[in-house]
PDB file of N, CA and C in Angstrom:
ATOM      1  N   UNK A   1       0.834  -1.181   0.000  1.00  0.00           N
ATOM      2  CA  UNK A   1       0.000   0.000   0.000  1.00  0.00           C
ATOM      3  C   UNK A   1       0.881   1.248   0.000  1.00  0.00           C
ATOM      4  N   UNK A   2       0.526   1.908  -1.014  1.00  0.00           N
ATOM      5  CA  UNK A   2       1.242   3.598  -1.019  1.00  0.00           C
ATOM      6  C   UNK A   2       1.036   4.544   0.193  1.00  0.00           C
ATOM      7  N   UNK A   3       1.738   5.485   0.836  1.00  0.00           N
ATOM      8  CA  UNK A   3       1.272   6.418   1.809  1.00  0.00           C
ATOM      9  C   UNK A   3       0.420   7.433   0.729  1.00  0.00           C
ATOM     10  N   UNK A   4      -0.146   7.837   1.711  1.00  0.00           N
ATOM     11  CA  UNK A   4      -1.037   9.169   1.255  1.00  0.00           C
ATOM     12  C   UNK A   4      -0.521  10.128   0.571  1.00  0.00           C
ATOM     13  N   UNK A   5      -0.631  10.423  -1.000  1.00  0.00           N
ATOM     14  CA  UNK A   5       0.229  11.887  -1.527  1.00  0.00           C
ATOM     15  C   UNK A   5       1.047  10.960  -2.375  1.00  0.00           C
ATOM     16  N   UNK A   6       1.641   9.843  -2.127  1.00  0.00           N
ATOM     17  CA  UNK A   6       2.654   9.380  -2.584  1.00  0.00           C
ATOM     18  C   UNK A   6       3.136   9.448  -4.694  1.00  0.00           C
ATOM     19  N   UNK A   7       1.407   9.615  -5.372  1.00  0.00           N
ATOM     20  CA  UNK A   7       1.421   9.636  -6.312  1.00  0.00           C
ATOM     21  C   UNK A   7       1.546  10.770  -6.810  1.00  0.00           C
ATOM     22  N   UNK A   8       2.510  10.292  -8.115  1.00  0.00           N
ATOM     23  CA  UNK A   8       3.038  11.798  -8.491  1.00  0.00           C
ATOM     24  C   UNK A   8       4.471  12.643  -7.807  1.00  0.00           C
ATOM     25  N   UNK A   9       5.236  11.775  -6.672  1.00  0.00           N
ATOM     26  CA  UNK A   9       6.491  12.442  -5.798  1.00  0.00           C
ATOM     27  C   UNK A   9       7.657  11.557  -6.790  1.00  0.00           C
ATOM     28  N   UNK A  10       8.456  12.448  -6.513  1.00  0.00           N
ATOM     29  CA  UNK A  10       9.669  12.132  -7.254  1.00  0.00           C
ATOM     30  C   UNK A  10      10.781  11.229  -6.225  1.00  0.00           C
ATOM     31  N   UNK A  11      11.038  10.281  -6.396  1.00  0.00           N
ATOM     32  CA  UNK A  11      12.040   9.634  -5.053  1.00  0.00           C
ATOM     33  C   UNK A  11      13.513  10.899  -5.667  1.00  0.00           C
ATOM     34  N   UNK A  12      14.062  10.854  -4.301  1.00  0.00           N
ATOM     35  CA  UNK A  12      15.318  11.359  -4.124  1.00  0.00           C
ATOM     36  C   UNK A  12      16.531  11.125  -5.187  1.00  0.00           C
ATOM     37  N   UNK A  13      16.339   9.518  -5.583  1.00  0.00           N
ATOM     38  CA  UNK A  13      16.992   9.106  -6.689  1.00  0.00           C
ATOM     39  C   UNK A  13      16.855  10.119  -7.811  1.00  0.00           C
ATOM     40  N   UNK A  14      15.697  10.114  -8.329  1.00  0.00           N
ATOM     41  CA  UNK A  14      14.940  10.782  -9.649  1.00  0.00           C
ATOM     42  C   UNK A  14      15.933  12.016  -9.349  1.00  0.00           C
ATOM     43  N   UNK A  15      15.137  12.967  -8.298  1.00  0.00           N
ATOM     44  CA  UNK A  15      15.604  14.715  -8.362  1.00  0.00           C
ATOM     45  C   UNK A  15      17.287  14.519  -8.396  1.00  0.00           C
ATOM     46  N   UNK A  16      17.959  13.552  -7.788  1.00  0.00           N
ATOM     47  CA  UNK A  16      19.773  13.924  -7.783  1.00  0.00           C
ATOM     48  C   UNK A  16      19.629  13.408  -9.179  1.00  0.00           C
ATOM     49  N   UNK A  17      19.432  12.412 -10.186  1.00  0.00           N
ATOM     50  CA  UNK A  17      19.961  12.295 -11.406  1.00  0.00           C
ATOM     51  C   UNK A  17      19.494  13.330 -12.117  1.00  0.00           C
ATOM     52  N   UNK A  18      18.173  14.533 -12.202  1.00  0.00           N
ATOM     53  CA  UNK A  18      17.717  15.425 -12.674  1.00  0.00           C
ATOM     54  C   UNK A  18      19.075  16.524 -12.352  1.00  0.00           C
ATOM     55  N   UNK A  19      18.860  16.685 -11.738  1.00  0.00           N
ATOM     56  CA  UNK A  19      20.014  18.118 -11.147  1.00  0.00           C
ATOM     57  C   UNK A  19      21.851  17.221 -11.633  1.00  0.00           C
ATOM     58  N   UNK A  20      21.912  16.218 -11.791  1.00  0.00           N
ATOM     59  CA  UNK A  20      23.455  15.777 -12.388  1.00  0.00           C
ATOM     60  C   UNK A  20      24.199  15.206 -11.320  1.00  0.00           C
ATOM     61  N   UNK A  21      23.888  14.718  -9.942  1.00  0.00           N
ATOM     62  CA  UNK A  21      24.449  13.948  -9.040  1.00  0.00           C
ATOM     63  C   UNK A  21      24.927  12.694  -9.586  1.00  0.00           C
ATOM     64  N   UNK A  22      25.875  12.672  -9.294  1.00  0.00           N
ATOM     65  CA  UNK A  22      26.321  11.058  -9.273  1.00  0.00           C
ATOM     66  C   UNK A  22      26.567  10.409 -10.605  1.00  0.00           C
ATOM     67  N   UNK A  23      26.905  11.906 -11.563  1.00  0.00           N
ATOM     68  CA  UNK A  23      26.944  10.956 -12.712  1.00  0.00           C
ATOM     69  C   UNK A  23      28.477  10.576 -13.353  1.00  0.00           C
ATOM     70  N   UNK A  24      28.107   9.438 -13.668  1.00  0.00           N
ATOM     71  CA  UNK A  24      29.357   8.652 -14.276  1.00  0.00           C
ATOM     72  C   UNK A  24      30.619   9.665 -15.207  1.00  0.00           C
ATOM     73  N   UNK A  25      31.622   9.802 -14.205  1.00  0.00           N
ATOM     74  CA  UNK A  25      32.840  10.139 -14.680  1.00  0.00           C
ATOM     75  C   UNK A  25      34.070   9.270 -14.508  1.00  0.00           C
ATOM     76  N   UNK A  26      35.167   9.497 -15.088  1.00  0.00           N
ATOM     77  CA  UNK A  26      36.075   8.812 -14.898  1.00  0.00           C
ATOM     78  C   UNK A  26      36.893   9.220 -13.349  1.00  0.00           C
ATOM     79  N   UNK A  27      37.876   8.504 -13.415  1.00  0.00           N
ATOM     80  CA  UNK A  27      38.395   9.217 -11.800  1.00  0.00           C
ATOM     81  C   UNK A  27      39.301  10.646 -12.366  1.00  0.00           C
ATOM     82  N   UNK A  28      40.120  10.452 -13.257  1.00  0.00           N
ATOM     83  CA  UNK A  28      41.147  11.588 -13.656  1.00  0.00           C
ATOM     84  C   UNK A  28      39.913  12.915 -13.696  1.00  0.00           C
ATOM     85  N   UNK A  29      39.145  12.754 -14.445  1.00  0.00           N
ATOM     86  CA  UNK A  29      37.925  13.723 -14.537  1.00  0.00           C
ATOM     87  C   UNK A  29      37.174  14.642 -13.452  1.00  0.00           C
ATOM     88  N   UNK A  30      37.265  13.678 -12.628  1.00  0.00           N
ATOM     89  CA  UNK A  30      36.768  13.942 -11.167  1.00  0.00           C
ATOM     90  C   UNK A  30      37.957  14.829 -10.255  1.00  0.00           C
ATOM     91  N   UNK A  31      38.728  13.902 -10.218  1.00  0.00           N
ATOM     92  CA  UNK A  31      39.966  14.790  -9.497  1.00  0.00           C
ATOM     93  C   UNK A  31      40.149  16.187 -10.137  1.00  0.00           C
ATOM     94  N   UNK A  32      40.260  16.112 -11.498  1.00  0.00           N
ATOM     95  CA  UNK A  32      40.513  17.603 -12.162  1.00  0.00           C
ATOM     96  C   UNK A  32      39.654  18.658 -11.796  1.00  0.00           C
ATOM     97  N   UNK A  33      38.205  17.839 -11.611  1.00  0.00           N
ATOM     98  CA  UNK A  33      37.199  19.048 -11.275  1.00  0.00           C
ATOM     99  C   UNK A  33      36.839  19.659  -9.961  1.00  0.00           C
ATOM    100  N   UNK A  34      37.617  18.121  -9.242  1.00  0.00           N
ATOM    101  CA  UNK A  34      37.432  18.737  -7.875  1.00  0.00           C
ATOM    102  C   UNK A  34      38.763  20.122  -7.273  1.00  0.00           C
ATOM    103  N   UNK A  35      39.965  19.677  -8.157  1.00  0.00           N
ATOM    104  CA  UNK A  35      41.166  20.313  -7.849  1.00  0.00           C
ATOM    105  C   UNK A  35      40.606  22.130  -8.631  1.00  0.00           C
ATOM    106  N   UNK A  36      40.224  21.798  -9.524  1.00  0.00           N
ATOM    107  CA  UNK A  36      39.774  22.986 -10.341  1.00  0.00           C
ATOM    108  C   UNK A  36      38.433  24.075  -9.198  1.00  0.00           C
ATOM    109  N   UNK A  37      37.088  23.038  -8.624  1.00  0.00           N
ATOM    110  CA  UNK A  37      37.078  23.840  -7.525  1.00  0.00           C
ATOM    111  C   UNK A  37      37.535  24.023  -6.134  1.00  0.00           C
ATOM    112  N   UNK A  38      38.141  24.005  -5.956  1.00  0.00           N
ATOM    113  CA  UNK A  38      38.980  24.010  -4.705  1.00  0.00           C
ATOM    114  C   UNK A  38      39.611  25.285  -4.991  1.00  0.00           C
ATOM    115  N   UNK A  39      39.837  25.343  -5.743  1.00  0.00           N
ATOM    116  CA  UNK A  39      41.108  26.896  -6.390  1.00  0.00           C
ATOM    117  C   UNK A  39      39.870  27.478  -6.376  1.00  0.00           C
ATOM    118  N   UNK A  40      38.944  27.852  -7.052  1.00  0.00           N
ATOM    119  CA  UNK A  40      37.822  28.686  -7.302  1.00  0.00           C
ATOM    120  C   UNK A  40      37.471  28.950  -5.859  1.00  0.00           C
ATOM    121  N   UNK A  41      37.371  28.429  -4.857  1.00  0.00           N
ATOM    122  CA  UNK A  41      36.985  28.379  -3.723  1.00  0.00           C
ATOM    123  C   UNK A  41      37.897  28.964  -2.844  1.00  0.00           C
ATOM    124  N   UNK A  42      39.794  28.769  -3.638  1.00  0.00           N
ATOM    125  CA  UNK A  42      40.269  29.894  -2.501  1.00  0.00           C
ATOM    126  C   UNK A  42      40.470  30.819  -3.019  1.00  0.00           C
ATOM    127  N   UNK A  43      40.044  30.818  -3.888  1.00  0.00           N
ATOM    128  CA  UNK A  43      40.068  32.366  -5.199  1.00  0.00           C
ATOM    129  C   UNK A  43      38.995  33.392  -3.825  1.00  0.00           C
ATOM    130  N   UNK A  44      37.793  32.969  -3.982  1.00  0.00           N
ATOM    131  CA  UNK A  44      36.581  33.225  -3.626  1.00  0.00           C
ATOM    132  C   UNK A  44      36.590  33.424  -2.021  1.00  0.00           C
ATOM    133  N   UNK A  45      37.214  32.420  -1.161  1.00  0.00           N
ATOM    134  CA  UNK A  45      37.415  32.680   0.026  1.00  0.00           C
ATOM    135  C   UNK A  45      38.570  34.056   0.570  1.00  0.00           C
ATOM    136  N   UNK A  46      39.703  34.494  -0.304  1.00  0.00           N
ATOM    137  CA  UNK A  46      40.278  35.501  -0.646  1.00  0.00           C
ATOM    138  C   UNK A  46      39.443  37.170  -0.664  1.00  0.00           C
ATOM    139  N   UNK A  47      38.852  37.008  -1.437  1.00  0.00           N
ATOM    140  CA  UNK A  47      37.399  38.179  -1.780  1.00  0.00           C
ATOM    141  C   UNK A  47      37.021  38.390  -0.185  1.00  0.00           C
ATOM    142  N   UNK A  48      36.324  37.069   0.111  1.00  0.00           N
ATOM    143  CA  UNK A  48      35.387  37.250   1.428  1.00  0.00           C
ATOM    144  C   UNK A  48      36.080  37.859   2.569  1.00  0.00           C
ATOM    145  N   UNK A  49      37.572  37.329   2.540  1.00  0.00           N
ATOM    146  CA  UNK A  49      38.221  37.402   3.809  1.00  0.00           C
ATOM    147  C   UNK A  49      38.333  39.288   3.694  1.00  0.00           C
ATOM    148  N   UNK A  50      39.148  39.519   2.412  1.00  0.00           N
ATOM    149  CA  UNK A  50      39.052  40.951   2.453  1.00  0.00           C
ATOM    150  C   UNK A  50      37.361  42.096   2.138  1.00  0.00           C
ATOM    151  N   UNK A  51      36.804  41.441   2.568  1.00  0.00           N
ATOM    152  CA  UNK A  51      35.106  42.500   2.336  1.00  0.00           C
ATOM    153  C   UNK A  51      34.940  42.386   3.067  1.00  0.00           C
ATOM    154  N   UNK A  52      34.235  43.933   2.896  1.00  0.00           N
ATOM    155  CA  UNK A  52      33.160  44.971   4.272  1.00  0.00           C
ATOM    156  C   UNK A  52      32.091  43.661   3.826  1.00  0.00           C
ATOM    157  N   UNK A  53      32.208  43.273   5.251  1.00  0.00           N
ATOM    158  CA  UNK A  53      30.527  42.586   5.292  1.00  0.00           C
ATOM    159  C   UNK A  53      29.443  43.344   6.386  1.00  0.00           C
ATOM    160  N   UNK A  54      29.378  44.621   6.091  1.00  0.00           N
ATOM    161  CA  UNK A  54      28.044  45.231   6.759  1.00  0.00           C
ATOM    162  C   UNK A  54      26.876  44.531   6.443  1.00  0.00           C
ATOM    163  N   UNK A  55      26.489  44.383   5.177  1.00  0.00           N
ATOM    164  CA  UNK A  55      25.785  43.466   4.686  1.00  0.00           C
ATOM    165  C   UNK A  55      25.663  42.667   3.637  1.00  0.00           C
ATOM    166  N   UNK A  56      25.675  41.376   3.598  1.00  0.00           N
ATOM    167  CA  UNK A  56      26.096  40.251   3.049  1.00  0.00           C
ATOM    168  C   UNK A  56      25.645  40.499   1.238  1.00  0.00           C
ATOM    169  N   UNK A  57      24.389  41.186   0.983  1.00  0.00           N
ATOM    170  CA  UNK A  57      24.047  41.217  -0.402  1.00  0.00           C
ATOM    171  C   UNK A  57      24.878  42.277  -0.585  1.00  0.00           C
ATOM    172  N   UNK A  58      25.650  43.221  -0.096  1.00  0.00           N
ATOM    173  CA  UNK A  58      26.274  43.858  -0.899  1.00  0.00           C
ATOM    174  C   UNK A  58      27.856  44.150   0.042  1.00  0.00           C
ATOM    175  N   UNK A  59      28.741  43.006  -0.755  1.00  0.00           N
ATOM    176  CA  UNK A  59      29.452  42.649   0.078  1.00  0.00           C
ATOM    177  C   UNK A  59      30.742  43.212  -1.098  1.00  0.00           C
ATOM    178  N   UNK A  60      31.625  44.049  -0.535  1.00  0.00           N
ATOM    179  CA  UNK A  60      32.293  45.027  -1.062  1.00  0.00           C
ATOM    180  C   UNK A  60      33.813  44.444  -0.568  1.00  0.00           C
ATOM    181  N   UNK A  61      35.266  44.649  -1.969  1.00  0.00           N
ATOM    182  CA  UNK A  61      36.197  44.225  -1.442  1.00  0.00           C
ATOM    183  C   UNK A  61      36.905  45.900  -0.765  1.00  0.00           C
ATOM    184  N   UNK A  62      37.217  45.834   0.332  1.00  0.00           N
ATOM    185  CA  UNK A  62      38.339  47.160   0.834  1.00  0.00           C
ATOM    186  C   UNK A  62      38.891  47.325   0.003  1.00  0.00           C
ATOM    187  N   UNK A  63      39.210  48.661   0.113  1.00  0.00           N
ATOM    188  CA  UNK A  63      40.091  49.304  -0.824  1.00  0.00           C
ATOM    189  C   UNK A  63      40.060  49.441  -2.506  1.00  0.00           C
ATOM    190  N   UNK A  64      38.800  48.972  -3.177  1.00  0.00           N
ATOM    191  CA  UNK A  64      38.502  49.291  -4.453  1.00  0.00           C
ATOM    192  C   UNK A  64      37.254  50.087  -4.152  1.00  0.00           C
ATOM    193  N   UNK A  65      37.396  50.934  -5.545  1.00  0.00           N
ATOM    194  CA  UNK A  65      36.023  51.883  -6.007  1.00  0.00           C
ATOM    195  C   UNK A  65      35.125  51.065  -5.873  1.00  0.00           C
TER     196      UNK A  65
END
């Protein structure tokens, strides 16, 4: 027997292969992309460390126009 609502829900499976989870790469592929964000991330963590965070939507680096 189905729970109540059940028709028509997407299992968890469905929505991560929709959005691109888990999909089949090689390992070299993987490593590259993970090494590739990691840099983007201390690119990005760089920015944050130097900004006025008065407030977060408008988050400004010191010392530029």
């Amino acid at each position: 027997m189905q729970e109540p609502g059940w028709a028509g829900r997407e299992t968890d499976v469905d929505r991560q292969i929709e959005k691109g989870y888990n999909l089949p790469i090689d390992a070299s592929q993987r490593a590259e992309a993970e090494d590739d964000c990691k840099e983007m991330m201390e690119n990005i963590l760089g920015l944050y460390k130097n900004a006025d965070k008065g407030c977060a939507s408008k988050v400004m680096i010191v010392g530029e126009p």
